[in-house]
Protein backbone atom coordinates (compact mmCIF):
# COMPACT_ATOMS: atom_id res chain seq x y z
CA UNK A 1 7.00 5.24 13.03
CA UNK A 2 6.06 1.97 12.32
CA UNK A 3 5.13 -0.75 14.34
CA UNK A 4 6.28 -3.95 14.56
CA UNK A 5 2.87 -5.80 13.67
CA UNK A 6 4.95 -6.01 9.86
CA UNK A 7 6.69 -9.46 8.65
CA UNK A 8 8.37 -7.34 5.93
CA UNK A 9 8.57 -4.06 4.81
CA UNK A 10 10.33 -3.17 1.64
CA UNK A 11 11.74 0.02 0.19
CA UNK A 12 10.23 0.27 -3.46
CA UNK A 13 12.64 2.32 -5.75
CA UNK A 14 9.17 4.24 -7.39
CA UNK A 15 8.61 5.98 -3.59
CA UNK A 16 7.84 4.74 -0.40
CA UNK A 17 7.78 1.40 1.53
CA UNK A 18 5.52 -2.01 1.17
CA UNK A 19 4.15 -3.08 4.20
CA UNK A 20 3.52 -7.15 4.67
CA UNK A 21 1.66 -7.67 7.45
CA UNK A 22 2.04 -11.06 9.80
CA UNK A 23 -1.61 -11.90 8.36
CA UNK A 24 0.21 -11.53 4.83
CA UNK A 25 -1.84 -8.61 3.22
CA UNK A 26 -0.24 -5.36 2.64
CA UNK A 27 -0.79 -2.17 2.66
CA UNK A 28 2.17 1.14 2.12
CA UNK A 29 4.03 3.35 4.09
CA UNK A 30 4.13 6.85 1.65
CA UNK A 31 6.67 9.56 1.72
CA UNK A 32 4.36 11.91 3.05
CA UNK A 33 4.16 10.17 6.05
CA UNK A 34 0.59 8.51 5.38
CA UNK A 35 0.57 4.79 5.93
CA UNK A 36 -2.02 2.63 3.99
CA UNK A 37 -2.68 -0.04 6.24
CA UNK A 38 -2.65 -3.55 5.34
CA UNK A 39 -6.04 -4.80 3.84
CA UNK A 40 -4.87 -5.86 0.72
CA UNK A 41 -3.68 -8.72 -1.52
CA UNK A 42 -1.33 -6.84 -3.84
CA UNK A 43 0.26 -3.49 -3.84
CA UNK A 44 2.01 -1.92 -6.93
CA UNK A 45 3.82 1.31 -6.58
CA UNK A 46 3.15 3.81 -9.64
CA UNK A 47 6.13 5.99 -10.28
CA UNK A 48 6.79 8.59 -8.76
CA UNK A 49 5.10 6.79 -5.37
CA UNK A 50 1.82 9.24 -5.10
CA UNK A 51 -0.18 6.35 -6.06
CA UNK A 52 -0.38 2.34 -5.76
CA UNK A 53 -2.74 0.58 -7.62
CA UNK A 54 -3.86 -2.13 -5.07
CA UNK A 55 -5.86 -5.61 -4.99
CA UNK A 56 -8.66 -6.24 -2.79
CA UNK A 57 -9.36 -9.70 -0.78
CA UNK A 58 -12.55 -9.65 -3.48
CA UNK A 59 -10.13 -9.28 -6.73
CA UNK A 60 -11.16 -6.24 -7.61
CA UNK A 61 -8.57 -3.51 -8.39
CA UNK A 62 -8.19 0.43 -7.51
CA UNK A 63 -5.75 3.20 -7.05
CA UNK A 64 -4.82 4.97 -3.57
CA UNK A 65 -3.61 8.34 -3.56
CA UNK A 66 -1.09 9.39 -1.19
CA UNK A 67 -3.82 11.11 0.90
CA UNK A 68 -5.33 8.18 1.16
CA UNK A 69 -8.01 9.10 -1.50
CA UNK A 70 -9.67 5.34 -2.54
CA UNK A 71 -10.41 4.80 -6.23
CA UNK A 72 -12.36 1.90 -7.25
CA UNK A 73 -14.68 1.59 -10.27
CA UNK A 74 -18.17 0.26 -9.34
């Protein structure tokens, strides 16, 4: 379930639910009941919704799995 620390959440037709958090980063909510919590800038649902490609607070870009797997080039 989730909490009610969220401004918005938002169903995303790819799979799954954005997550705005009062402090205005987000994070995602998957199907498979995993929630991504909200540390970043930008999340973009890939379809299908076992992946968002997310922004960091630093600018730099990655992919989350949804097993919470972090991918982020060096």
């Amino acid at each position: 379930m989730v909490e009610a620390i969220y401004s918005d959440i938002v169903y995303d037709a790819a799979g799954g639910f954005i997550l705005t958090a009062t402090s205005k980063y987000k994070g995602f909510f998957f199907l498979t009941q995993k929630e991504l919590l909200p540390r970043f800038t930008e999340v973009k649902v890939l379809k299908g919704g076992n992946y968002v490609m997310v922004k960091t607070m630093e600018g730099k870009w990655g992919y989350v799995s949804n097993s919470l797997q972090e991918f982020f080039e060096d």
